[in-house]
PDB file of N, CA and C in Angstrom:
ATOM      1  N   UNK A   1     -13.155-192.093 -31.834  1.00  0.00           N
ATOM      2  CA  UNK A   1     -12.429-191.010 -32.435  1.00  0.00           C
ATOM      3  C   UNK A   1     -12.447-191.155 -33.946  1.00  0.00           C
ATOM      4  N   UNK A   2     -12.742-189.822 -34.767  1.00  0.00           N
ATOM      5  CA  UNK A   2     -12.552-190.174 -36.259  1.00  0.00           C
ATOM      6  C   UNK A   2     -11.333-189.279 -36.666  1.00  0.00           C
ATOM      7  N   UNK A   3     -11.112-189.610 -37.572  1.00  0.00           N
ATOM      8  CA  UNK A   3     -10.110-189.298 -38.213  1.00  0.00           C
ATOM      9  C   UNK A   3     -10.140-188.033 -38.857  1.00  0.00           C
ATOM     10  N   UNK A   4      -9.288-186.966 -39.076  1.00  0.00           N
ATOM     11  CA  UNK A   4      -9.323-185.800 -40.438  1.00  0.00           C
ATOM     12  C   UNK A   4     -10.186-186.153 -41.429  1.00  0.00           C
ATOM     13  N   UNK A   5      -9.613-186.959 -41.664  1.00  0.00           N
ATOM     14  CA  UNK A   5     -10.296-187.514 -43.587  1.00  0.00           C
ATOM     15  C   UNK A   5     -11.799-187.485 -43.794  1.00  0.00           C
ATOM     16  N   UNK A   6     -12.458-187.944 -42.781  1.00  0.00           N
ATOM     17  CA  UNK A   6     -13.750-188.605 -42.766  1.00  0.00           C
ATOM     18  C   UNK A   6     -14.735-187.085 -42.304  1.00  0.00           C
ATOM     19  N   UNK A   7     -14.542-186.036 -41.847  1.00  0.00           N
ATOM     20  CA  UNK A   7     -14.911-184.816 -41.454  1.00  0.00           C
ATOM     21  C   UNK A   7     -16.433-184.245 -42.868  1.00  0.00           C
ATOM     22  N   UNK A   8     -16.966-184.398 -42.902  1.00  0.00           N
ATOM     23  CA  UNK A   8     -17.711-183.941 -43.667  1.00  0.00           C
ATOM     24  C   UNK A   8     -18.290-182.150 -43.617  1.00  0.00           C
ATOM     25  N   UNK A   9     -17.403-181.638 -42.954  1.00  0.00           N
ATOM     26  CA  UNK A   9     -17.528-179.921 -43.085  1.00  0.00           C
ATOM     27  C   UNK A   9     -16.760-179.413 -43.927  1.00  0.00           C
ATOM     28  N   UNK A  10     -16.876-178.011 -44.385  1.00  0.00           N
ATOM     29  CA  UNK A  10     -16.115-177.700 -45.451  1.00  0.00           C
ATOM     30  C   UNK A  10     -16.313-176.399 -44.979  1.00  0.00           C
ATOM     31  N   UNK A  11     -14.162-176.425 -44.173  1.00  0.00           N
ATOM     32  CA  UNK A  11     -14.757-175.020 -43.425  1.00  0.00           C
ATOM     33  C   UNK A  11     -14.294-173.773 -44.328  1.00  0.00           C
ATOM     34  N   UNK A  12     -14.064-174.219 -45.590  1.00  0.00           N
ATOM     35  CA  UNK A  12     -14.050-172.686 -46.849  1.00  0.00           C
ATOM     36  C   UNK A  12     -15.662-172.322 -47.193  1.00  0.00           C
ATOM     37  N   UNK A  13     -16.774-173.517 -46.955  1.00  0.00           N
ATOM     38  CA  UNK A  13     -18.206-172.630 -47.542  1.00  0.00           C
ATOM     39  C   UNK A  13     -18.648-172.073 -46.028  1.00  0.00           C
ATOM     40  N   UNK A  14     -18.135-172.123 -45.160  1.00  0.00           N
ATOM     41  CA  UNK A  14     -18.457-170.990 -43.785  1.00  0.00           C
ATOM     42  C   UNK A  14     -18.759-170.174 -44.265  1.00  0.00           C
ATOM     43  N   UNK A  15     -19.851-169.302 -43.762  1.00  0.00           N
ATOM     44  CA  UNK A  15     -20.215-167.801 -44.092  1.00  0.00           C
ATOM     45  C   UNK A  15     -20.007-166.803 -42.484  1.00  0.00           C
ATOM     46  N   UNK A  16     -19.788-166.239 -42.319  1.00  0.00           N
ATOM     47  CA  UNK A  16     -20.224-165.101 -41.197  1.00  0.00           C
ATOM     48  C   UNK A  16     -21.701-164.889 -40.788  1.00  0.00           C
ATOM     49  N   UNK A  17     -22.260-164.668 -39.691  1.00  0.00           N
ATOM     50  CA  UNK A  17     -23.519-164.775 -40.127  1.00  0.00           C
ATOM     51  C   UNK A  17     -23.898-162.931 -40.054  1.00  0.00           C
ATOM     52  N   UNK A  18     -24.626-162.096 -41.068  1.00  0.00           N
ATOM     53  CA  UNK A  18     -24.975-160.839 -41.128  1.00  0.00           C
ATOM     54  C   UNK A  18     -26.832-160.676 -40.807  1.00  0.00           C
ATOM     55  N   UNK A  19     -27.256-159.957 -40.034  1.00  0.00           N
ATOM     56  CA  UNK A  19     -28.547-159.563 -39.516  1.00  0.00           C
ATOM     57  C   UNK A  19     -29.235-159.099 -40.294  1.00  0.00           C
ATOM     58  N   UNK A  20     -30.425-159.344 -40.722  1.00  0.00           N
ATOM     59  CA  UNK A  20     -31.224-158.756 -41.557  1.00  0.00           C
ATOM     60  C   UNK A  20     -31.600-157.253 -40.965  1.00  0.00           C
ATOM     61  N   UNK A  21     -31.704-156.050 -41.519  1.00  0.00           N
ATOM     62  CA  UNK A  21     -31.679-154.795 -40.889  1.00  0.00           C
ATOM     63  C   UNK A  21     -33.637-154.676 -41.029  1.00  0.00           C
ATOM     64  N   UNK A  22     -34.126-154.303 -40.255  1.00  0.00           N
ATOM     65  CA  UNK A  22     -35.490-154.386 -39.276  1.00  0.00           C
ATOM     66  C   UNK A  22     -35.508-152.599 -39.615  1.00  0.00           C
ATOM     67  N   UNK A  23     -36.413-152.938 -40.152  1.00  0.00           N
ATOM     68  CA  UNK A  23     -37.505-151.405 -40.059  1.00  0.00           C
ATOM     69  C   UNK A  23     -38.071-151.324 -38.815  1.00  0.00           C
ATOM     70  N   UNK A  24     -37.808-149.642 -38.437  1.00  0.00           N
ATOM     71  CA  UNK A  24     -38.231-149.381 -37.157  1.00  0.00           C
ATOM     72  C   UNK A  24     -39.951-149.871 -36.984  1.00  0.00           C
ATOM     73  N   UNK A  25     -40.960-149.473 -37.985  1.00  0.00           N
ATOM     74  CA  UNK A  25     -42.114-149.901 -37.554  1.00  0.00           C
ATOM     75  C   UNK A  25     -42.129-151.392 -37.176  1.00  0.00           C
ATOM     76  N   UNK A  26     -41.039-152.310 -37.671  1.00  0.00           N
ATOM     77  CA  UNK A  26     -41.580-153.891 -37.671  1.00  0.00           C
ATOM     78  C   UNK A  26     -40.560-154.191 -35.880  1.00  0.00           C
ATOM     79  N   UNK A  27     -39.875-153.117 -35.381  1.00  0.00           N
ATOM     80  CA  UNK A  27     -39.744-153.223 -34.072  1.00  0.00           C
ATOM     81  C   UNK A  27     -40.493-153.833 -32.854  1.00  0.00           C
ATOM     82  N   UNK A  28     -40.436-154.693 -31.702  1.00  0.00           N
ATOM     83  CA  UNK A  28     -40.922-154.681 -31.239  1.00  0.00           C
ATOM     84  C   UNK A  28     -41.512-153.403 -30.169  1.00  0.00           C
ATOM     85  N   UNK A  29     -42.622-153.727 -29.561  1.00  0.00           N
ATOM     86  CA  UNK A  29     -43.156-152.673 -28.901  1.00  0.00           C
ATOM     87  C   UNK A  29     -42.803-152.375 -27.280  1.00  0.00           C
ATOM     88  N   UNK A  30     -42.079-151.400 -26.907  1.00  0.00           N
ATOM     89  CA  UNK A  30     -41.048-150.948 -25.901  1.00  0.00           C
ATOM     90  C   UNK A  30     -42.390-151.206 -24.625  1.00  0.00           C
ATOM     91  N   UNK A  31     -42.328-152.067 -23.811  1.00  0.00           N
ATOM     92  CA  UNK A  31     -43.640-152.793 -23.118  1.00  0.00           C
ATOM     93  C   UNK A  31     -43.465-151.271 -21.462  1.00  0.00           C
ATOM     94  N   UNK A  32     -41.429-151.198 -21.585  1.00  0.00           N
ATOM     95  CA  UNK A  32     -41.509-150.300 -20.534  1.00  0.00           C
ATOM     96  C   UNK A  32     -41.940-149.190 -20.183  1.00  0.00           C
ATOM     97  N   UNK A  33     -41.788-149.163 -21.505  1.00  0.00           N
ATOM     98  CA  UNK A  33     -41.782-147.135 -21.987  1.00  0.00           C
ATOM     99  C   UNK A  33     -43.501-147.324 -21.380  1.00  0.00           C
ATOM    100  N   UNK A  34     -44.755-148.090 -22.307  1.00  0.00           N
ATOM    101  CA  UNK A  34     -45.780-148.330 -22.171  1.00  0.00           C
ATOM    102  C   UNK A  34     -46.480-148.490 -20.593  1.00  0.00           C
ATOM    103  N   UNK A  35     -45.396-149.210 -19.700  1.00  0.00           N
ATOM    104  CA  UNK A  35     -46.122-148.936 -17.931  1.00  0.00           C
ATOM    105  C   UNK A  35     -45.688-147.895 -17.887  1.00  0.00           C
ATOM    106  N   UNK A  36     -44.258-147.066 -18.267  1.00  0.00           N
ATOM    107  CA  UNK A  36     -43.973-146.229 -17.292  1.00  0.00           C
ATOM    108  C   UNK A  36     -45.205-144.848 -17.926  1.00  0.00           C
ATOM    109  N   UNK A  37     -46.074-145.168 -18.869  1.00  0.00           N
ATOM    110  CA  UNK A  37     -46.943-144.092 -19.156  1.00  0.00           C
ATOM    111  C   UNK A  37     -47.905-144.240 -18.475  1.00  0.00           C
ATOM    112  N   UNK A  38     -48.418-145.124 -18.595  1.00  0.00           N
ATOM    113  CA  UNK A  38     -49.525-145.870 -17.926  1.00  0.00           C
ATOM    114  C   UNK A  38     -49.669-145.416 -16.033  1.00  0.00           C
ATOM    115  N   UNK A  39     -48.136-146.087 -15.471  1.00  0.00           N
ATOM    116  CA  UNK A  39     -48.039-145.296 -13.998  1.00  0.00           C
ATOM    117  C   UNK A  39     -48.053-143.975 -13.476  1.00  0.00           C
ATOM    118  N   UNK A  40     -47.709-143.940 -14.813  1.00  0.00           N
ATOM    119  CA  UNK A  40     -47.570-141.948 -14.664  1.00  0.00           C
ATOM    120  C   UNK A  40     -48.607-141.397 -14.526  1.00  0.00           C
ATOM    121  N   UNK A  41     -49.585-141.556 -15.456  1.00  0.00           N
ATOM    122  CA  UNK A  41     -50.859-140.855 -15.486  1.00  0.00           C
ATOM    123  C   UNK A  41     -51.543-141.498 -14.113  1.00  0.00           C
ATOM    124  N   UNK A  42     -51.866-142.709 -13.780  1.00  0.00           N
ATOM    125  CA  UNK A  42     -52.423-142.916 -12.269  1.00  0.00           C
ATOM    126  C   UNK A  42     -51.685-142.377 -11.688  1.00  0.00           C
ATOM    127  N   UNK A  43     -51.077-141.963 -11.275  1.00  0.00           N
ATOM    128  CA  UNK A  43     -49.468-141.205 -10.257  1.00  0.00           C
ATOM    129  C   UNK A  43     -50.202-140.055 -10.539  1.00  0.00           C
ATOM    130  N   UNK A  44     -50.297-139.136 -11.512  1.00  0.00           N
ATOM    131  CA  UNK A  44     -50.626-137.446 -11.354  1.00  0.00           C
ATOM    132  C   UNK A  44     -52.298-137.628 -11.464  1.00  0.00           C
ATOM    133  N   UNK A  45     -53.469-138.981 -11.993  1.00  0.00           N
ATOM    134  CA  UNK A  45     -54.352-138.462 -11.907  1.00  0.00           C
ATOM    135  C   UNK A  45     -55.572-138.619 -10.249  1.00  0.00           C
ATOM    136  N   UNK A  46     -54.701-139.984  -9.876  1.00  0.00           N
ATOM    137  CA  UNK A  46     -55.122-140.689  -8.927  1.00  0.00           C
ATOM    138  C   UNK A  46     -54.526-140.380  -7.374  1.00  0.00           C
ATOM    139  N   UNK A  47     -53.102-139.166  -7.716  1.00  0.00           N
ATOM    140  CA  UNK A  47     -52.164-139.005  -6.602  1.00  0.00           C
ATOM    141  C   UNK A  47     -51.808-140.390  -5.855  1.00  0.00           C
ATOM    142  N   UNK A  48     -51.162-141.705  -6.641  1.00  0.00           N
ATOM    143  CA  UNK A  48     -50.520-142.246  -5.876  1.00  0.00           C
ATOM    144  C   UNK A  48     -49.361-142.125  -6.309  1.00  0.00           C
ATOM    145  N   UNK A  49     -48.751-142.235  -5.069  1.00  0.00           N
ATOM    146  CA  UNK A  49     -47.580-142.028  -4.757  1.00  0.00           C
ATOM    147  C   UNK A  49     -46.319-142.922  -5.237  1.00  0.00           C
ATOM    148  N   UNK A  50     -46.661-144.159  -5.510  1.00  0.00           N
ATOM    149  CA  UNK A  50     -46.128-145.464  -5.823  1.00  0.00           C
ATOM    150  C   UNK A  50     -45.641-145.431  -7.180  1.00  0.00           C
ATOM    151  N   UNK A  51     -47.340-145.040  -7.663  1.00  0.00           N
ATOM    152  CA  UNK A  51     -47.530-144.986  -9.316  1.00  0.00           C
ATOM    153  C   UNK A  51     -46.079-144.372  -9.985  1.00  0.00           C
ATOM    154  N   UNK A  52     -46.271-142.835  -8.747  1.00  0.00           N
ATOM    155  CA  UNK A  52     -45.408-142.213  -9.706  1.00  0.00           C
ATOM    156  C   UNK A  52     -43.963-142.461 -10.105  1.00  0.00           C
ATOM    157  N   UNK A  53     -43.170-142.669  -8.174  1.00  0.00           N
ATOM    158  CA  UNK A  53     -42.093-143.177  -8.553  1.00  0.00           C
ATOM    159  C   UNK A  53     -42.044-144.552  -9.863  1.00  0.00           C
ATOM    160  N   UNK A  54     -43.170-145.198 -10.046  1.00  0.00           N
ATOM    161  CA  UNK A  54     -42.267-146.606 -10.831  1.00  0.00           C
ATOM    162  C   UNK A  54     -42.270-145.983 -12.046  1.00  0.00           C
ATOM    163  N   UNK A  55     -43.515-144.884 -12.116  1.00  0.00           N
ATOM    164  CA  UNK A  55     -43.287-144.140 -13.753  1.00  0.00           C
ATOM    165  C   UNK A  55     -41.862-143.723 -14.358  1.00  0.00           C
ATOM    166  N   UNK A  56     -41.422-143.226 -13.136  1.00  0.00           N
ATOM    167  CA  UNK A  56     -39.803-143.034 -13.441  1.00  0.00           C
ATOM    168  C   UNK A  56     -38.978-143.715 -13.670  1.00  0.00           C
ATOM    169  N   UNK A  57     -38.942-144.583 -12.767  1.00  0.00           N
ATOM    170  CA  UNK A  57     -38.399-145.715 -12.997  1.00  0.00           C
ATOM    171  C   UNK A  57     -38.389-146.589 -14.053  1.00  0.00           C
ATOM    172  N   UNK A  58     -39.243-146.576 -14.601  1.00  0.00           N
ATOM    173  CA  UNK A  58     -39.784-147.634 -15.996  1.00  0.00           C
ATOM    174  C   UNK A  58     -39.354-146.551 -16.879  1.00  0.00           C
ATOM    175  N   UNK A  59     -39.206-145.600 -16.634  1.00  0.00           N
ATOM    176  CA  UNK A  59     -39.089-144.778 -17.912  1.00  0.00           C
ATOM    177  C   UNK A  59     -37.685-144.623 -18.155  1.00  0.00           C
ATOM    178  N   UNK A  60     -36.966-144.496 -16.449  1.00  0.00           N
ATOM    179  CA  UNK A  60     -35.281-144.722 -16.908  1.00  0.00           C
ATOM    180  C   UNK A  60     -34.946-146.047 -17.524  1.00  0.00           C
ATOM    181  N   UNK A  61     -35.641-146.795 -16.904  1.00  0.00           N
ATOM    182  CA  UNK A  61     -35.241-148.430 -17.567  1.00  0.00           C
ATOM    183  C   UNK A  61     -35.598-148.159 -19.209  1.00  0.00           C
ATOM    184  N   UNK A  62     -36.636-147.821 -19.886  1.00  0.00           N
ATOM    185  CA  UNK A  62     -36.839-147.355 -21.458  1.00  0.00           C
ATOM    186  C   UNK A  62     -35.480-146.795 -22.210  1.00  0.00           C
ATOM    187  N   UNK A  63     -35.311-145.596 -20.980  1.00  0.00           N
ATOM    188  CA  UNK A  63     -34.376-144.702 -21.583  1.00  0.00           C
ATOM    189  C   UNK A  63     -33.367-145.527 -21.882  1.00  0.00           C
ATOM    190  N   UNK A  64     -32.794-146.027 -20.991  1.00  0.00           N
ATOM    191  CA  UNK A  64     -31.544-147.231 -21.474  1.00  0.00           C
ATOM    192  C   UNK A  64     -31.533-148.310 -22.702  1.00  0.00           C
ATOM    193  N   UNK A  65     -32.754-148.849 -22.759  1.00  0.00           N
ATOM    194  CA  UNK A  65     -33.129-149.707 -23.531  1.00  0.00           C
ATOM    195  C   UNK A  65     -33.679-148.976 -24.492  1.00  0.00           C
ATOM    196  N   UNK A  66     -33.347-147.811 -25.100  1.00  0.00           N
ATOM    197  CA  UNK A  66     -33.701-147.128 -26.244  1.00  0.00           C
ATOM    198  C   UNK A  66     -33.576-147.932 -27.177  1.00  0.00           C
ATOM    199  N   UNK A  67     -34.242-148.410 -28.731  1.00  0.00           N
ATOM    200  CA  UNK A  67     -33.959-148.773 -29.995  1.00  0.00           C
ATOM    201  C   UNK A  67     -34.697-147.671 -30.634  1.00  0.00           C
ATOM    202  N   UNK A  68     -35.581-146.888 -30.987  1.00  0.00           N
ATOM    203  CA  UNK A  68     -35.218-145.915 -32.011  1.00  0.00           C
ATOM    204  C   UNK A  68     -35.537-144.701 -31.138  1.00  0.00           C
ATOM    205  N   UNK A  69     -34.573-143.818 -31.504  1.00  0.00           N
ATOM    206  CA  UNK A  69     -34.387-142.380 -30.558  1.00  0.00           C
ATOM    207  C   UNK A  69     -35.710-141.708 -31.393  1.00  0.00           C
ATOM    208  N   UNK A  70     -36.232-142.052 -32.407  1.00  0.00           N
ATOM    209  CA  UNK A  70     -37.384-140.839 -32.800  1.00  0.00           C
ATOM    210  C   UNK A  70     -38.651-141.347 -32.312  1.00  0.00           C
ATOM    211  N   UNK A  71     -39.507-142.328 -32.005  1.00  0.00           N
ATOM    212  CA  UNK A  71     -40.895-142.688 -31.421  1.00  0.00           C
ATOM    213  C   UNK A  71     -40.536-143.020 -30.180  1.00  0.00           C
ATOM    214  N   UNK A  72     -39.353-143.578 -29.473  1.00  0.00           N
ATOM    215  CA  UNK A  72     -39.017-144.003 -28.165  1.00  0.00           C
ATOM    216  C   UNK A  72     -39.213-142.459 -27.135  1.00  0.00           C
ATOM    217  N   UNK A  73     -38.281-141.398 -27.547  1.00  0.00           N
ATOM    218  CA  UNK A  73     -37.649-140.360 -26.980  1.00  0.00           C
ATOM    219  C   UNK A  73     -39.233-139.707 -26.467  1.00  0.00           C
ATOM    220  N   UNK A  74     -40.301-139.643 -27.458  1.00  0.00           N
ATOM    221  CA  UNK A  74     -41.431-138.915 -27.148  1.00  0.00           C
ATOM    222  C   UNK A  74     -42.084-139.711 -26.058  1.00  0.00           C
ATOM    223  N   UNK A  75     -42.330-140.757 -26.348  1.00  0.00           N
ATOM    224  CA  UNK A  75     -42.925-141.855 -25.259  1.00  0.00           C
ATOM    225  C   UNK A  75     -42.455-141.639 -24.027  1.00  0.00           C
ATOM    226  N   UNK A  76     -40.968-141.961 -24.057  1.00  0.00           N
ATOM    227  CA  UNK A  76     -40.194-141.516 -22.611  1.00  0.00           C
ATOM    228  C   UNK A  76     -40.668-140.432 -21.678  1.00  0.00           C
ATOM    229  N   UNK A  77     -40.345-139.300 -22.748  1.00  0.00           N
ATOM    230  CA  UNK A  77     -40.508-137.889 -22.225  1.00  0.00           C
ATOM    231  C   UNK A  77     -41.912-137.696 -21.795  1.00  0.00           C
ATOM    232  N   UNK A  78     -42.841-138.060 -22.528  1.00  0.00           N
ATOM    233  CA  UNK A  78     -44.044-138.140 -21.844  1.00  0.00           C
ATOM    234  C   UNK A  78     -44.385-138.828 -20.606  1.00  0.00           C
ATOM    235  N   UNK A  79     -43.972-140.051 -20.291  1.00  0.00           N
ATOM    236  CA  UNK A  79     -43.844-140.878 -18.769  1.00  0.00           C
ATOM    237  C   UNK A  79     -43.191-139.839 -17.756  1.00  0.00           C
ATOM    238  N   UNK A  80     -41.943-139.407 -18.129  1.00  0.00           N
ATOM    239  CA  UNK A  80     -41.191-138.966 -17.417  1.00  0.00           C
ATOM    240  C   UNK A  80     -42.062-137.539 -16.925  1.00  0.00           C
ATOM    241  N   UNK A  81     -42.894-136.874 -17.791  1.00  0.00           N
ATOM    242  CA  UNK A  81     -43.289-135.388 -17.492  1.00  0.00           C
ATOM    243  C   UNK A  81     -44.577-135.906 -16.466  1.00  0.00           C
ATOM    244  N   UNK A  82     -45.466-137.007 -16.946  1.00  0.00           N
ATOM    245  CA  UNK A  82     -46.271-137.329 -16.151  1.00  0.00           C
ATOM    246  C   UNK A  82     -45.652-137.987 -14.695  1.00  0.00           C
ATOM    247  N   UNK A  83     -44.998-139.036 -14.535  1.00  0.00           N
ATOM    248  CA  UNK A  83     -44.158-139.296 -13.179  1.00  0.00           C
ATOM    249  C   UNK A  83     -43.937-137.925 -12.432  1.00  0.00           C
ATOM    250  N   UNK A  84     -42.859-136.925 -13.140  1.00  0.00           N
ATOM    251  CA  UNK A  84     -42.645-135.615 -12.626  1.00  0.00           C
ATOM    252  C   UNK A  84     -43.540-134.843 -11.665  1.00  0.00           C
ATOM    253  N   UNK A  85     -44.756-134.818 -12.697  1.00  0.00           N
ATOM    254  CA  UNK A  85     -45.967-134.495 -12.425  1.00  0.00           C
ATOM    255  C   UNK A  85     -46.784-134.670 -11.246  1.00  0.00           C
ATOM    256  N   UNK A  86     -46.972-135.900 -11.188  1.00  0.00           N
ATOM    257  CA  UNK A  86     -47.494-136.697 -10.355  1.00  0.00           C
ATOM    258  C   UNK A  86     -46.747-136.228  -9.039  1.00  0.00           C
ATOM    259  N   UNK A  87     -45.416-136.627  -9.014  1.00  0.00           N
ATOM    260  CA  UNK A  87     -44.529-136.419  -7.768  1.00  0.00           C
ATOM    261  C   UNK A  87     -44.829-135.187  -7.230  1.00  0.00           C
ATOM    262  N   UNK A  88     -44.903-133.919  -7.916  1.00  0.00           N
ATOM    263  CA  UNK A  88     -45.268-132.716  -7.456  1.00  0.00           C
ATOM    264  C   UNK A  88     -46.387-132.666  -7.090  1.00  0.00           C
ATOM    265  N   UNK A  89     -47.185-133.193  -7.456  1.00  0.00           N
ATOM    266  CA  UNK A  89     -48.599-132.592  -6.914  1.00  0.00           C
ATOM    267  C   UNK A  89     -48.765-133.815  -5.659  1.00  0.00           C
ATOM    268  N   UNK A  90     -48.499-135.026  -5.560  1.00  0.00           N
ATOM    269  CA  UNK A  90     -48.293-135.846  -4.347  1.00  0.00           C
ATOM    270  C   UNK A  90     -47.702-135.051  -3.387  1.00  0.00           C
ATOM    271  N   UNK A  91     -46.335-134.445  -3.224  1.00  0.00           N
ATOM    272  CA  UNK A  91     -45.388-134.181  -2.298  1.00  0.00           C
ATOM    273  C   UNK A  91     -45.570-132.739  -1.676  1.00  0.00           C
ATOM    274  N   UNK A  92     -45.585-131.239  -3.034  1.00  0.00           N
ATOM    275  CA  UNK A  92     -46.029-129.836  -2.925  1.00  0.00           C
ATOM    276  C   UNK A  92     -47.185-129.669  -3.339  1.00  0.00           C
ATOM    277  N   UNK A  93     -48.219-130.416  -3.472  1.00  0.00           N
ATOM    278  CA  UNK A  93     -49.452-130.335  -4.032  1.00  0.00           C
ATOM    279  C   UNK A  93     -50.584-129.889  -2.545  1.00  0.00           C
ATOM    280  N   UNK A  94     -51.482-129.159  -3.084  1.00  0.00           N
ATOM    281  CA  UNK A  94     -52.543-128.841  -2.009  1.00  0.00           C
ATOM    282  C   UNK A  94     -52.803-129.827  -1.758  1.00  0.00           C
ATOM    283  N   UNK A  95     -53.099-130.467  -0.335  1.00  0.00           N
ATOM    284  CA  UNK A  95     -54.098-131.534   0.324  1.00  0.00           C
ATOM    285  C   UNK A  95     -55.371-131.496   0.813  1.00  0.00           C
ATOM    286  N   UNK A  96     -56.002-132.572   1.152  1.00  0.00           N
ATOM    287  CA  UNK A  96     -57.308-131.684   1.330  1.00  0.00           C
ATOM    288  C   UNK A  96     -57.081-130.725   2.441  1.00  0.00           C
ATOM    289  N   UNK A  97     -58.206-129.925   2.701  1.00  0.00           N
ATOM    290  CA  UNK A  97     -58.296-128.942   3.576  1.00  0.00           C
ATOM    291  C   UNK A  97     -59.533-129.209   4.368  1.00  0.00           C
ATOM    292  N   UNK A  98     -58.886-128.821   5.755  1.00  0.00           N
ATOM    293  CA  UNK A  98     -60.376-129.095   6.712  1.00  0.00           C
ATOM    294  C   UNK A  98     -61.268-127.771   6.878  1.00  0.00           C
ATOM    295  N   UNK A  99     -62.393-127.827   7.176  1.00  0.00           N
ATOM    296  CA  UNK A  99     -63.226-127.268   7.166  1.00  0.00           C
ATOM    297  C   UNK A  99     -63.776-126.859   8.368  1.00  0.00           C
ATOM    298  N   UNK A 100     -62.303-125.808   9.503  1.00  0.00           N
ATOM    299  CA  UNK A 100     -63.182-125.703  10.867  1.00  0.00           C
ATOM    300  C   UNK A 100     -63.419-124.094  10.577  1.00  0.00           C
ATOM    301  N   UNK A 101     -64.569-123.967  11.523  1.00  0.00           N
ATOM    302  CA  UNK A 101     -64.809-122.670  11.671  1.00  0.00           C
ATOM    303  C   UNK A 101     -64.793-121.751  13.213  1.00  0.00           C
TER     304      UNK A 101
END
């Protein structure tokens, strides 16, 4: 055990600690937003079905994890229109058609 006396901190030069404020370009890069585009487009170009739901999915997970509402919001919205997309033409979309006569 030591004593008071012997303490070598000096808790008056404490500081608070304050965050250096980060320019949106030096942001990291939103990896979700990035599959849920990525699934999307295989989802509406490839008609899987899988694709599309995770497009959504990744894209709600983005949406939450927003850091800047002006390059994030477009990214999103784009996953999300392609997922959309996809889902419709998977579910109400023409299938093939047979060919009897």
């Amino acid at each position: 055990m030591s004593s008071q006396g012997n303490d070598p901190r000096l808790p008056s030069a404490a500081k608070p600690y304050k965050p250096q404020p980060v320019a949106s370009q030096d942001l990291p890069m939103d990896y979700s937003g990035f599959i849920a585009v990525v699934f999307g487009v295989f989802g509406a170009m490839f008609r899987y079905k899988i694709c599309s739901w995770l497009a959504i999915i990744f894209s709600a997970q983005s949406l939450a994890n927003m850091k800047n509402i002006e390059t994030d919001l477009r990214q999103i919205s784009m996953a999300m229109m392609f997922g959309i997309m996809g889902l419709v033409t998977n579910y109400l979309g023409v299938g093939p058609r047979s060919s009897k006569k």
